[in-house]
C-alpha atoms as a PDB file:
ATOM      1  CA  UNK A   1       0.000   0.000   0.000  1.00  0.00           C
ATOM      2  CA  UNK A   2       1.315   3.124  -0.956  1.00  0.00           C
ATOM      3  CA  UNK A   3       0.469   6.494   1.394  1.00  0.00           C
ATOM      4  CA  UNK A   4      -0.430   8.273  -1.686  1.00  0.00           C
ATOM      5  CA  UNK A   5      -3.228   6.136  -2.481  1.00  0.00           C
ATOM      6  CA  UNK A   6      -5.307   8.069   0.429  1.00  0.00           C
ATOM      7  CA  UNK A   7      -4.474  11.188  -0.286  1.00  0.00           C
ATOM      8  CA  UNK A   8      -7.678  11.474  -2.286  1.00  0.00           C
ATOM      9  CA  UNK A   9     -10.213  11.517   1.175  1.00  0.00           C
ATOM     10  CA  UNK A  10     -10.379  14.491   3.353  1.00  0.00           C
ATOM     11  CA  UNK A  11     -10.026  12.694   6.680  1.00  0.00           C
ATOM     12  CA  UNK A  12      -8.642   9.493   8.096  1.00  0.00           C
ATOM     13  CA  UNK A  13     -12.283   8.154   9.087  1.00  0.00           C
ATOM     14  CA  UNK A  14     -12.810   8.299   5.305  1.00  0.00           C
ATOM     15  CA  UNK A  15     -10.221   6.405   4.070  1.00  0.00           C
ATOM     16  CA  UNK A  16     -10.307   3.630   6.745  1.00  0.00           C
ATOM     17  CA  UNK A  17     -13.816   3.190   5.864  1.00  0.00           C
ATOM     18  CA  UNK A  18     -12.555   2.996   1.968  1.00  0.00           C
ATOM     19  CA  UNK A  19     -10.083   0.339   3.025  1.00  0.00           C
ATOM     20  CA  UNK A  20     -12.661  -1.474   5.270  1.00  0.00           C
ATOM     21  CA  UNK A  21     -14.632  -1.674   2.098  1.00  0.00           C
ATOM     22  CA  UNK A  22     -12.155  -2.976  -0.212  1.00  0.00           C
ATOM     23  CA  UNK A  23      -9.757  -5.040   1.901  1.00  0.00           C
ATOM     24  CA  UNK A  24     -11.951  -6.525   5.081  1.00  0.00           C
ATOM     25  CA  UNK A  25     -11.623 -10.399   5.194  1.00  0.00           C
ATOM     26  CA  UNK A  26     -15.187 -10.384   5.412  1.00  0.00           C
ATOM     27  CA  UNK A  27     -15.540  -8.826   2.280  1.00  0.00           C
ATOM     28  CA  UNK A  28     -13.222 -11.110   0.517  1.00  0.00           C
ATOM     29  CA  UNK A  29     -10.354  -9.444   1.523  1.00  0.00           C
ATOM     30  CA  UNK A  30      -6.869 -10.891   2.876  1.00  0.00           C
ATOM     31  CA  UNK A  31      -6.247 -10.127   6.302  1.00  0.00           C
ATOM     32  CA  UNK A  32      -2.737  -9.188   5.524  1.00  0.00           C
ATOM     33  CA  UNK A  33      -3.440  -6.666   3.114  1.00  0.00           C
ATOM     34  CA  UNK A  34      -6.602  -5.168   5.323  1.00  0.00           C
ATOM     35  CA  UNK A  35      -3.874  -4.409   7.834  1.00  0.00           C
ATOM     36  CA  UNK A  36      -1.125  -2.945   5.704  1.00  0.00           C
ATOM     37  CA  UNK A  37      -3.951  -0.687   4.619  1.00  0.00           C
ATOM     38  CA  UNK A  38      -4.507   0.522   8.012  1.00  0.00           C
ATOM     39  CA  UNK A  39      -0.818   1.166   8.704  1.00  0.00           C
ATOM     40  CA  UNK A  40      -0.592   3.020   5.732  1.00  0.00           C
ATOM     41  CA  UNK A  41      -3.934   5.164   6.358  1.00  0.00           C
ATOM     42  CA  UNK A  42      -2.363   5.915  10.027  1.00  0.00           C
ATOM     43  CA  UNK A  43       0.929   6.731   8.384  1.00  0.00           C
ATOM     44  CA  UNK A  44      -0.640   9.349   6.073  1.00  0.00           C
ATOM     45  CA  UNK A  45      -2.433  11.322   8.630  1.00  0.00           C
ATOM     46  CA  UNK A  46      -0.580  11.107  11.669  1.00  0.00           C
ATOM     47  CA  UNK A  47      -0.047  14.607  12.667  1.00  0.00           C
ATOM     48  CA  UNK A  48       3.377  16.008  12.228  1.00  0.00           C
ATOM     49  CA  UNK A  49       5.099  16.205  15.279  1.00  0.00           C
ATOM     50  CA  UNK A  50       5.597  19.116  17.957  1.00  0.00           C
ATOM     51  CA  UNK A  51       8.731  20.722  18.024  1.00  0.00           C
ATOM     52  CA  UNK A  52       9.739  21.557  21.112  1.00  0.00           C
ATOM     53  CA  UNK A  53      12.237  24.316  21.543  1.00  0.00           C
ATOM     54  CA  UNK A  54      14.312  24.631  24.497  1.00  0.00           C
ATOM     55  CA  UNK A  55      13.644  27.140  27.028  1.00  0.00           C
ATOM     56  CA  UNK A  56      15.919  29.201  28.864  1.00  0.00           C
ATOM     57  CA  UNK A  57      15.669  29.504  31.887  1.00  0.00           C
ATOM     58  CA  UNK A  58      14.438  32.551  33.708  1.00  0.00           C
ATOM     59  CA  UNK A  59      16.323  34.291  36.216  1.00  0.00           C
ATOM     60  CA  UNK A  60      14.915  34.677  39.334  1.00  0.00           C
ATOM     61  CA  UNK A  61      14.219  37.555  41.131  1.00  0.00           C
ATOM     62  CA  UNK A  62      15.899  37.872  44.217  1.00  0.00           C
ATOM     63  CA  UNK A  63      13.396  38.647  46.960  1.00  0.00           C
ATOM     64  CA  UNK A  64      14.702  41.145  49.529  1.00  0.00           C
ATOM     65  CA  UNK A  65      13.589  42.567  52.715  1.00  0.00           C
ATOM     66  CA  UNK A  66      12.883  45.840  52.615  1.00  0.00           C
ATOM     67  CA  UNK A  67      15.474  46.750  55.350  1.00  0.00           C
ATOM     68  CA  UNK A  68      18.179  45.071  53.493  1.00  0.00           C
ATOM     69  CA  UNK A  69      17.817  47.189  51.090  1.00  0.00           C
ATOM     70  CA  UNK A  70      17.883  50.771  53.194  1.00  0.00           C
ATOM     71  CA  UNK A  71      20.962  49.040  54.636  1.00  0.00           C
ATOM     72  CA  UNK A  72      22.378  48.850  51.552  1.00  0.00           C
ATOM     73  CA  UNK A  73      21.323  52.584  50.226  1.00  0.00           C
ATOM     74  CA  UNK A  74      23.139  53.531  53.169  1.00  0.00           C
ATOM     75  CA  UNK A  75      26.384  51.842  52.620  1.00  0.00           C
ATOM     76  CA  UNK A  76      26.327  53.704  49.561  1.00  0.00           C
ATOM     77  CA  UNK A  77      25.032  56.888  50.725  1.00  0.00           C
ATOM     78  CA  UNK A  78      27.794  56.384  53.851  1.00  0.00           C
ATOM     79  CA  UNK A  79      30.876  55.941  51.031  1.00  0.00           C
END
């Protein structure tokens, strides 16, 4: 089975049902071939995947106490 063979339905649903048709042991179909179908069908419209891009990571914030940081103003103020 070739992936370009289901390129003609809009939607995987679709084209399983087209193979289910065609290849289903029930219909006369080989059991082998009903399955390769299927595979391909998946194949064509599995989603591409997700990049994902690594993140840098944020700095954080230092939280301070508000007196540390009039001691510090001071130290500067003092020099």
């Amino acid at each position: 089975m070739t992936v370009a063979r289901w390129d003609r339905y809009p939607d995987r649903a679709s084209a399983r049902r087209a193979a289910a048709r065609e290849f289903h042991p029930d219909r006369g179909g080989s059991p082998e071939a009903f399955a390769s179908a299927l595979e391909a069908i998946d194949a064509h419209f599995r989603p591409p995947p997700v990049r994902t891009t690594t993140r840098r990571r944020r700095r954080r914030l230092a939280i301070l106490h508000p007196l540390r940081l009039v001691r510090r103003r001071r130290r500067f103020i003092e020099l």
